[in-house]
PDB file of N, CA and C in Angstrom:
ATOM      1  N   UNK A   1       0.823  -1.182   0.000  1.00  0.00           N
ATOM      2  CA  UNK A   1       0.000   0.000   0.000  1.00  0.00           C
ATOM      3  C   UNK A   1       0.871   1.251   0.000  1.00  0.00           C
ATOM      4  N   UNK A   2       2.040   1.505   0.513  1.00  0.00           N
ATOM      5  CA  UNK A   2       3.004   2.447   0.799  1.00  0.00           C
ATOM      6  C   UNK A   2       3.317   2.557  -0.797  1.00  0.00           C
ATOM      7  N   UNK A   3       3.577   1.388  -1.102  1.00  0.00           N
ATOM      8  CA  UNK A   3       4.209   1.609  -2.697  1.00  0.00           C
ATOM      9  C   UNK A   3       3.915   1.860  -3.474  1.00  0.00           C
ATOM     10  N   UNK A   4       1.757   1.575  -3.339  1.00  0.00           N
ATOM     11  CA  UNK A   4       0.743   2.665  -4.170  1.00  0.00           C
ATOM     12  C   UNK A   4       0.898   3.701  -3.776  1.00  0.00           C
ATOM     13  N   UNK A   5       0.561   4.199  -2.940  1.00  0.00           N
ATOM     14  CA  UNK A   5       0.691   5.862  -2.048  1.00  0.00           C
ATOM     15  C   UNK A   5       1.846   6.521  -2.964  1.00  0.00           C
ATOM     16  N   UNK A   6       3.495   5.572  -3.237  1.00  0.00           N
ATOM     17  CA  UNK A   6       4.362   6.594  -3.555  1.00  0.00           C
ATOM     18  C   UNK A   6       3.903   7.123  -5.176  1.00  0.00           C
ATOM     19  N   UNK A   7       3.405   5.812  -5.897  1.00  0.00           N
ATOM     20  CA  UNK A   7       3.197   6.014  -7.332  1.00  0.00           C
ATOM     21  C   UNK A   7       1.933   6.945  -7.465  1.00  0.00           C
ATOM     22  N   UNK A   8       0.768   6.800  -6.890  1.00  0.00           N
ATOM     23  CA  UNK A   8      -0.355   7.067  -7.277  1.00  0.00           C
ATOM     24  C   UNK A   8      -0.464   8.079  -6.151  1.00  0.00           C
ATOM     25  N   UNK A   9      -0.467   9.550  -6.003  1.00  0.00           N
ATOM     26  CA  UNK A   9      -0.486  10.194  -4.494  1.00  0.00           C
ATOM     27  C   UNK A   9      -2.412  10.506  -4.831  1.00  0.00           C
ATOM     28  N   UNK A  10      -3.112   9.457  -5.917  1.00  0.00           N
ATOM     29  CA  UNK A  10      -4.787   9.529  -5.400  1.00  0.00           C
ATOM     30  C   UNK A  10      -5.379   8.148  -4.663  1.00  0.00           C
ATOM     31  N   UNK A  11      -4.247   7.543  -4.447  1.00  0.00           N
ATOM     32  CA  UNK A  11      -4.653   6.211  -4.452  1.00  0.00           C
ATOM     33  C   UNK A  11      -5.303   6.332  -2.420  1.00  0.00           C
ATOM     34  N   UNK A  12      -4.682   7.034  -1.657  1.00  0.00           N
ATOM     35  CA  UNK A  12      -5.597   7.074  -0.397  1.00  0.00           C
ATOM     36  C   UNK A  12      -6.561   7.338  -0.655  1.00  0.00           C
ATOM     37  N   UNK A  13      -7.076   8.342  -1.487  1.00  0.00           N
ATOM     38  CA  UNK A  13      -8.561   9.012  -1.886  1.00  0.00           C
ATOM     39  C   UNK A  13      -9.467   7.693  -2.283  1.00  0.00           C
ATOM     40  N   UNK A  14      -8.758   6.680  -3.016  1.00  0.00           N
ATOM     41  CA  UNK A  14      -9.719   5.578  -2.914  1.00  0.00           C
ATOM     42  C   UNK A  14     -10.331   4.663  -1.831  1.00  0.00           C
ATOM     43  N   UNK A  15      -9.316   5.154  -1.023  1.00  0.00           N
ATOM     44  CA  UNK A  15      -9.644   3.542   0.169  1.00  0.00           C
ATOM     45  C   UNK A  15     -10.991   4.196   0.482  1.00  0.00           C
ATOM     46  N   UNK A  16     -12.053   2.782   1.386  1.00  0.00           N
ATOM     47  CA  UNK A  16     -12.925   2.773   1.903  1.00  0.00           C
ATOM     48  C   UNK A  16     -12.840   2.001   3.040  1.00  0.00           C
ATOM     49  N   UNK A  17     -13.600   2.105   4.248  1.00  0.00           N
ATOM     50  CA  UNK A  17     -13.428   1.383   5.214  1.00  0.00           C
ATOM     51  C   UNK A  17     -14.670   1.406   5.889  1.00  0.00           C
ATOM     52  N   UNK A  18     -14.841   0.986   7.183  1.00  0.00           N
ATOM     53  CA  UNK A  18     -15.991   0.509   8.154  1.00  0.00           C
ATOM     54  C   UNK A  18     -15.893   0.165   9.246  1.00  0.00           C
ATOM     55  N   UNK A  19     -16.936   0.438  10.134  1.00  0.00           N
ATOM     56  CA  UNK A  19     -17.077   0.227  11.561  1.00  0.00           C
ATOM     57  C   UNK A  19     -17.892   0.082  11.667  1.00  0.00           C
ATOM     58  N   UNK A  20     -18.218  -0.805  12.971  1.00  0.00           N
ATOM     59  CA  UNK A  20     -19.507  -1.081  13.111  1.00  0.00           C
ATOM     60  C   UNK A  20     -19.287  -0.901  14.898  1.00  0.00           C
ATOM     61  N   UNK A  21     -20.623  -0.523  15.458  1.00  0.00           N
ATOM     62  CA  UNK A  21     -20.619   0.280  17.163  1.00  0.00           C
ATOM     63  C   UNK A  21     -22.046  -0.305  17.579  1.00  0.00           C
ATOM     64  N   UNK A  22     -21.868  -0.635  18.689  1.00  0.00           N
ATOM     65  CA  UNK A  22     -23.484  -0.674  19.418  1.00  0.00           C
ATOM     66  C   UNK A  22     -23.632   0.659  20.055  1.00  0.00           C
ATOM     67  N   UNK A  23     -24.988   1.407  19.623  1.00  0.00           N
ATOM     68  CA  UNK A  23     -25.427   2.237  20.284  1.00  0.00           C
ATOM     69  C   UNK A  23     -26.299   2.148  21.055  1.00  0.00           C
ATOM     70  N   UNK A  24     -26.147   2.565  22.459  1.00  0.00           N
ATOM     71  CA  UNK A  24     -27.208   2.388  23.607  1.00  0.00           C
ATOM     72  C   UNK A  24     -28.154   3.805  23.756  1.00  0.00           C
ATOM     73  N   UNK A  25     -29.234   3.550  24.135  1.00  0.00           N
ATOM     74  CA  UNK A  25     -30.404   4.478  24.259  1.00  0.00           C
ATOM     75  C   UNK A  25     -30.656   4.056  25.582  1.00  0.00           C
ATOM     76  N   UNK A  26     -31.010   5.009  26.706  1.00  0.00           N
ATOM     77  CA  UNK A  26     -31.097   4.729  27.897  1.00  0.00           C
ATOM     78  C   UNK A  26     -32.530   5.696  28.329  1.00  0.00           C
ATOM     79  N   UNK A  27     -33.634   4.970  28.082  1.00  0.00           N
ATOM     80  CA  UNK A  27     -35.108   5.268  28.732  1.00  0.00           C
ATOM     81  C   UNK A  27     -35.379   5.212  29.846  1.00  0.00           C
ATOM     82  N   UNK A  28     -35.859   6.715  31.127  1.00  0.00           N
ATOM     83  CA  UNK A  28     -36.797   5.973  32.391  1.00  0.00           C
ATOM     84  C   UNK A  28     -38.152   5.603  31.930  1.00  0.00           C
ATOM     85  N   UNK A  29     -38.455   4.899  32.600  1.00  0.00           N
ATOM     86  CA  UNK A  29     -40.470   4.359  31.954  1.00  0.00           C
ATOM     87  C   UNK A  29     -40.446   5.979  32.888  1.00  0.00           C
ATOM     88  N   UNK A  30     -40.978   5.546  33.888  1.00  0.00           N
ATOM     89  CA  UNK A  30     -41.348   6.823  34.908  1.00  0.00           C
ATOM     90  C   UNK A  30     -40.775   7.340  35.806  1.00  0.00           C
ATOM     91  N   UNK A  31     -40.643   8.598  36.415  1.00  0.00           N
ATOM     92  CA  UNK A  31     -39.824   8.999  37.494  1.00  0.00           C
ATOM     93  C   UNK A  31     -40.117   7.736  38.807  1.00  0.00           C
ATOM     94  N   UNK A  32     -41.047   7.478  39.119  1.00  0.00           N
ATOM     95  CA  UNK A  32     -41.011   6.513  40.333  1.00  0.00           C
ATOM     96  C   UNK A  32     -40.716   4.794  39.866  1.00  0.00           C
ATOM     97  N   UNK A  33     -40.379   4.508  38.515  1.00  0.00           N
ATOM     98  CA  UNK A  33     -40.006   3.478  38.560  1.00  0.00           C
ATOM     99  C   UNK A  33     -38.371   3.494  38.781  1.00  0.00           C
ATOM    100  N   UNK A  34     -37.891   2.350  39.072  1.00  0.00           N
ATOM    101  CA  UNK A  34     -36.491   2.317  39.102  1.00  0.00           C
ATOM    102  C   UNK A  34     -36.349   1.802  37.391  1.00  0.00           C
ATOM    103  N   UNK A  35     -36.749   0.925  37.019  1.00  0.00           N
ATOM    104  CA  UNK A  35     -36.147  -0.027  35.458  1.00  0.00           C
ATOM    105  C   UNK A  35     -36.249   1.047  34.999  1.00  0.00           C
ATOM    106  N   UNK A  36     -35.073   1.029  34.071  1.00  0.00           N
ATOM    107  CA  UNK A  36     -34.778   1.791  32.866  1.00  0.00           C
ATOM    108  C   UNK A  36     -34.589   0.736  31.362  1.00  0.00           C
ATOM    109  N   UNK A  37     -35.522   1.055  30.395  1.00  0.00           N
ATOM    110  CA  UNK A  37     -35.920   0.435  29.095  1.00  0.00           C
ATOM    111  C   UNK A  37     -34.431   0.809  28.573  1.00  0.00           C
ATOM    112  N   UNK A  38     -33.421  -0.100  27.675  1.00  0.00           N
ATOM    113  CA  UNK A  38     -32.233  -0.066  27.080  1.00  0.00           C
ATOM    114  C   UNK A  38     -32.846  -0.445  25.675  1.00  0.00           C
ATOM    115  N   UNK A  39     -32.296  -0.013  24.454  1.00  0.00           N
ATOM    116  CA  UNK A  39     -32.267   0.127  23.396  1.00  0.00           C
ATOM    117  C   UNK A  39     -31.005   0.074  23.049  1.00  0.00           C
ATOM    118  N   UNK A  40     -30.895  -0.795  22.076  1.00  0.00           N
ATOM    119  CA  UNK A  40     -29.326  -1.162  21.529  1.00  0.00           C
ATOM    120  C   UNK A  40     -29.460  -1.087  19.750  1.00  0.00           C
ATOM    121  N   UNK A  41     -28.693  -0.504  19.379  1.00  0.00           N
ATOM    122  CA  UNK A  41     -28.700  -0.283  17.315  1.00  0.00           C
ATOM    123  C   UNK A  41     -27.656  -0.700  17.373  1.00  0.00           C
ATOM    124  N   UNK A  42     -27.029  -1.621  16.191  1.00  0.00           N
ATOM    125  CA  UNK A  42     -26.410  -1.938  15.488  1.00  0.00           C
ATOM    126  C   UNK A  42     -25.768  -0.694  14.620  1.00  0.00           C
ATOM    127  N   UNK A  43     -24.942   0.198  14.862  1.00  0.00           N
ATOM    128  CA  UNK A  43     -24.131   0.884  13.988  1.00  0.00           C
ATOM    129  C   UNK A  43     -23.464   0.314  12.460  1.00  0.00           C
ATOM    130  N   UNK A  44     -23.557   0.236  11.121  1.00  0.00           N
ATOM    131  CA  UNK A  44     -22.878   0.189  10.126  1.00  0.00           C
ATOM    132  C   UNK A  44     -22.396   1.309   9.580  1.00  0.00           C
ATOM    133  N   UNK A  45     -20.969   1.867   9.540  1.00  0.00           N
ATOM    134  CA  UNK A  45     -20.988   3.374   8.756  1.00  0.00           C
ATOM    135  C   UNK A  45     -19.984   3.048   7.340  1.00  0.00           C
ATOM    136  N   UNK A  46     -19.947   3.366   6.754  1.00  0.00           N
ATOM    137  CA  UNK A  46     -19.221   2.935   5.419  1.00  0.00           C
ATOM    138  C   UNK A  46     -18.481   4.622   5.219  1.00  0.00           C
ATOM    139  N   UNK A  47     -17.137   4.701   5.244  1.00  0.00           N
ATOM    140  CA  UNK A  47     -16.601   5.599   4.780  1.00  0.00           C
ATOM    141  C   UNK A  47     -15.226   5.829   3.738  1.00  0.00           C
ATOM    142  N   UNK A  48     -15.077   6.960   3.302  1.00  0.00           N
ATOM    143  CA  UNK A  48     -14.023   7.334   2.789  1.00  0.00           C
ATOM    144  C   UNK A  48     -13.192   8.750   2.809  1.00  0.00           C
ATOM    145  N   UNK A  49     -11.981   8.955   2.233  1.00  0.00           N
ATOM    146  CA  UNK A  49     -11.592  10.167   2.279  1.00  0.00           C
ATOM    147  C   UNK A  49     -12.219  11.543   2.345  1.00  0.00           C
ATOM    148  N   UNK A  50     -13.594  11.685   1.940  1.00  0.00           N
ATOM    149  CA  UNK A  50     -14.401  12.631   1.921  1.00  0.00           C
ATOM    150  C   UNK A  50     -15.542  12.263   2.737  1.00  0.00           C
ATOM    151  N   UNK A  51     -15.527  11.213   3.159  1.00  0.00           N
ATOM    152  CA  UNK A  51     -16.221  11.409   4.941  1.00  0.00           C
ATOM    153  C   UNK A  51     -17.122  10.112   4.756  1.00  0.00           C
ATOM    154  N   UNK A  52     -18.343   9.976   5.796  1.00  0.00           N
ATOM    155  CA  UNK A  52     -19.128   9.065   5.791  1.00  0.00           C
ATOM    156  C   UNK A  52     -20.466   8.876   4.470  1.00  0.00           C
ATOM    157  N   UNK A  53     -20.687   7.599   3.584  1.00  0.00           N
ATOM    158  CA  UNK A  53     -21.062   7.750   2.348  1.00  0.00           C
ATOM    159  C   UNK A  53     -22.165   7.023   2.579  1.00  0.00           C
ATOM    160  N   UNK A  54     -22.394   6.320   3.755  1.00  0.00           N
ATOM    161  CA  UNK A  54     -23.556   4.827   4.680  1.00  0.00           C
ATOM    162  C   UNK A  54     -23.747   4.825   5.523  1.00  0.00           C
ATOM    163  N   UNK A  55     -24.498   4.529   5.932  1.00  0.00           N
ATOM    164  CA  UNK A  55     -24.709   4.060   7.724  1.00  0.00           C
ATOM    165  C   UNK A  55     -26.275   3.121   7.364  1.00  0.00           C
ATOM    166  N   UNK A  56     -26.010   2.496   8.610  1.00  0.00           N
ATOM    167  CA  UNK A  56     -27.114   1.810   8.793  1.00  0.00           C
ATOM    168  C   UNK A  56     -27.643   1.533  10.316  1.00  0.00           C
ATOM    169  N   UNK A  57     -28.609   1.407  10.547  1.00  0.00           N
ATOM    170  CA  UNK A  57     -29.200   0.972  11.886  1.00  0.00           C
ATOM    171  C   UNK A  57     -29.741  -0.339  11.885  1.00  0.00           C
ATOM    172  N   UNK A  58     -29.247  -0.850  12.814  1.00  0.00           N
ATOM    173  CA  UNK A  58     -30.672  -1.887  13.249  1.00  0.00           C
ATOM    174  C   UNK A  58     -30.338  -2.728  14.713  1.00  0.00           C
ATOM    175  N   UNK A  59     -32.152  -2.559  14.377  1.00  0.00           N
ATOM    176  CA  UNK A  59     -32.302  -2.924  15.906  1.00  0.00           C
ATOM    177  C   UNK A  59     -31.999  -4.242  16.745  1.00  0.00           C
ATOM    178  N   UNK A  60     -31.943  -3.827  18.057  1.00  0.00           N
ATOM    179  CA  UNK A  60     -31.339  -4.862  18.564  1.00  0.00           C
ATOM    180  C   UNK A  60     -32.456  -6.767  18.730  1.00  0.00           C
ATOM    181  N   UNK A  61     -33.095  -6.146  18.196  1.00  0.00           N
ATOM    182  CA  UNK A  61     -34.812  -7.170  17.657  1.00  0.00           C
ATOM    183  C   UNK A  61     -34.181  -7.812  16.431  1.00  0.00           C
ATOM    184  N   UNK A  62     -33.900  -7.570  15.573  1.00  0.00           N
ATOM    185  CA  UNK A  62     -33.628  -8.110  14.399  1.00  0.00           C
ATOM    186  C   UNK A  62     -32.161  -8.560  14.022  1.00  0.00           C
ATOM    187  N   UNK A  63     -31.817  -9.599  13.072  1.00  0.00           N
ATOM    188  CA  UNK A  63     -30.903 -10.463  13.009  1.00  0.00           C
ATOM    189  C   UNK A  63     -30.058  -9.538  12.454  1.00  0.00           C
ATOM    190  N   UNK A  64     -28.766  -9.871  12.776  1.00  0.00           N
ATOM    191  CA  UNK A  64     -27.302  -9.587  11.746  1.00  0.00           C
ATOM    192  C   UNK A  64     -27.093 -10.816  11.107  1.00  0.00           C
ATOM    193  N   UNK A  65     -27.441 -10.627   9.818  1.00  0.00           N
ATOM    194  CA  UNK A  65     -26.961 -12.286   9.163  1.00  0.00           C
ATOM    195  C   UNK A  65     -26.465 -12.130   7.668  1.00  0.00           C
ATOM    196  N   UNK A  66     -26.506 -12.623   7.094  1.00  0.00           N
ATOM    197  CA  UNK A  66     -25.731 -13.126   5.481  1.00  0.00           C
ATOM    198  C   UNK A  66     -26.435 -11.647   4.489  1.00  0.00           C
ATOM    199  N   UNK A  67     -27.688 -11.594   5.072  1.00  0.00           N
ATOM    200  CA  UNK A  67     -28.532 -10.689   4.201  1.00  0.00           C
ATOM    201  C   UNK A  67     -28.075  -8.929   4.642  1.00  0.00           C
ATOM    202  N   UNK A  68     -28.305  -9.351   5.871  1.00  0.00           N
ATOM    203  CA  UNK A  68     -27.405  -7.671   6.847  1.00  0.00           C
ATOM    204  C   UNK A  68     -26.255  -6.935   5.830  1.00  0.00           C
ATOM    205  N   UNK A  69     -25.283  -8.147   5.595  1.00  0.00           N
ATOM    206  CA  UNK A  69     -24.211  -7.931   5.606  1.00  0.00           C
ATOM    207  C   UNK A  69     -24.302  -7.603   3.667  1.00  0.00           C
ATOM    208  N   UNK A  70     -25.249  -8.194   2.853  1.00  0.00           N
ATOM    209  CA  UNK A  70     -25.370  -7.849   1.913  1.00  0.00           C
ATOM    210  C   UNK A  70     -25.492  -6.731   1.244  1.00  0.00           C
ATOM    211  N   UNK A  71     -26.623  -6.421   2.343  1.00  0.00           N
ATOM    212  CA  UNK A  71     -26.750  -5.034   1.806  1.00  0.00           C
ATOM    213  C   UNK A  71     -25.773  -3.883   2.174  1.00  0.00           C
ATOM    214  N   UNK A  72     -25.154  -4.193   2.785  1.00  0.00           N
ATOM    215  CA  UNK A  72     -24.004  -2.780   3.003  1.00  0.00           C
ATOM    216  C   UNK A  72     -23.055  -3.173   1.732  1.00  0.00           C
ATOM    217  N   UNK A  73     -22.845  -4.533   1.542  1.00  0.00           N
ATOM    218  CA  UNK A  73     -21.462  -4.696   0.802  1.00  0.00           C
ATOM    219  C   UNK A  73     -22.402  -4.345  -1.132  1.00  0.00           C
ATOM    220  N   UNK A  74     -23.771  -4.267  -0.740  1.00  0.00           N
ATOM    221  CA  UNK A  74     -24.090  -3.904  -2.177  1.00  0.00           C
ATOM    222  C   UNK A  74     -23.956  -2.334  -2.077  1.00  0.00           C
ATOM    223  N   UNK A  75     -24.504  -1.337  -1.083  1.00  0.00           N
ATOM    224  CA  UNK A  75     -23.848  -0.268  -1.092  1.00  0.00           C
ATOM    225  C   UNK A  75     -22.380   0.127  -1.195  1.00  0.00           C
ATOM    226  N   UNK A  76     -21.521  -1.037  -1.081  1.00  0.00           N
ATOM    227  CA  UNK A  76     -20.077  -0.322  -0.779  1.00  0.00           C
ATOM    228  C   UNK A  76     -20.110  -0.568  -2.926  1.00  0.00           C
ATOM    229  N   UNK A  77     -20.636  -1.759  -3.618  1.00  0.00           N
ATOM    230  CA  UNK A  77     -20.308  -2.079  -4.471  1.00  0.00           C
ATOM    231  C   UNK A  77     -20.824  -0.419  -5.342  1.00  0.00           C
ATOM    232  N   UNK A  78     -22.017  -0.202  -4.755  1.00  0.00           N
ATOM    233  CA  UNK A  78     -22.866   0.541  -5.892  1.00  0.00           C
ATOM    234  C   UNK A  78     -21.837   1.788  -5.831  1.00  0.00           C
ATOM    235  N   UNK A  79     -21.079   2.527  -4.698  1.00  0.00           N
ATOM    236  CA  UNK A  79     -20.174   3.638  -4.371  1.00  0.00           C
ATOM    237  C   UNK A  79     -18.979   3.100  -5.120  1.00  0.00           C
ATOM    238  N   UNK A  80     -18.302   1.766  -5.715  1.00  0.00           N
ATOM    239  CA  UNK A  80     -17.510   1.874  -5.926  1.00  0.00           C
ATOM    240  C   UNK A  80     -17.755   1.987  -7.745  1.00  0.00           C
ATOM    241  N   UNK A  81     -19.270   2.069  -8.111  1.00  0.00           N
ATOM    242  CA  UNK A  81     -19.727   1.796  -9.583  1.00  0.00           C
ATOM    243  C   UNK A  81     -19.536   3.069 -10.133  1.00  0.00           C
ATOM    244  N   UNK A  82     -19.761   3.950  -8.808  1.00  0.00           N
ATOM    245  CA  UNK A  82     -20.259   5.507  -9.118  1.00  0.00           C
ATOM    246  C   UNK A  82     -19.269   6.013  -9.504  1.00  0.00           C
ATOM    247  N   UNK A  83     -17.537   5.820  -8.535  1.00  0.00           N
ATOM    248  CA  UNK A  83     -16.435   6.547  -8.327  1.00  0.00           C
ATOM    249  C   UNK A  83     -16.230   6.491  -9.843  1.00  0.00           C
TER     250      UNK A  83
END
C-alpha cells in the first residue's frame, strides 16, 4: 500500500473502510419506577476520504446475518460503480 501511495499520491482518496458500534439508548419508563428500558442499534458506517457515504441501523430485535451484511457490501459495491 506504501508503494501505491508513492506512485499514485490519489490512491488514499480511494480507500474505503468501516465500523460497526453498538449504540445504547437509555429510557426511564417513569420517574417513580427504578427499570430503565435499554435500546441497543447496530451501527454500520461505510466511509471514505471525503467522509461518511452509509450508515445503517438496526435494531437490537432483528438479526445480523448473510442478508445484513449484503446489503451494506451492495452499497459499498454501488459507491464503488459511481467513483
Amino acid at each position: 500500500m506504501l508503494r501505491a501511495a508513492d506512485i499514485d499520491p490519489d490512491f488514499i482518496k480511494n480507500i474505503v473502510t468501516a465500523d460497526e458500534t453498538w449504540c445504547f439508548q437509555y429510557e426511564p419508563l417513569t420517574k417513580r419506577q427504578k427499570k430503565i428500558r435499554v435500546n441497543q442499534d447496530l451501527a454500520t458506517v461505510l466511509f471514505d476520504s471525503k467522509g461518511i457515504f452509509h450508515e445503517k441501523f438496526i435494531r437490537e430485535d432483528q438479526t445480523v446475518n448473510a442478508d445484513y451484511y449484503l446489503s451494506v457490501l451492495n452499497c459499498l459495491w454501488n459507491r464503488i460503480l459511481r467513483v
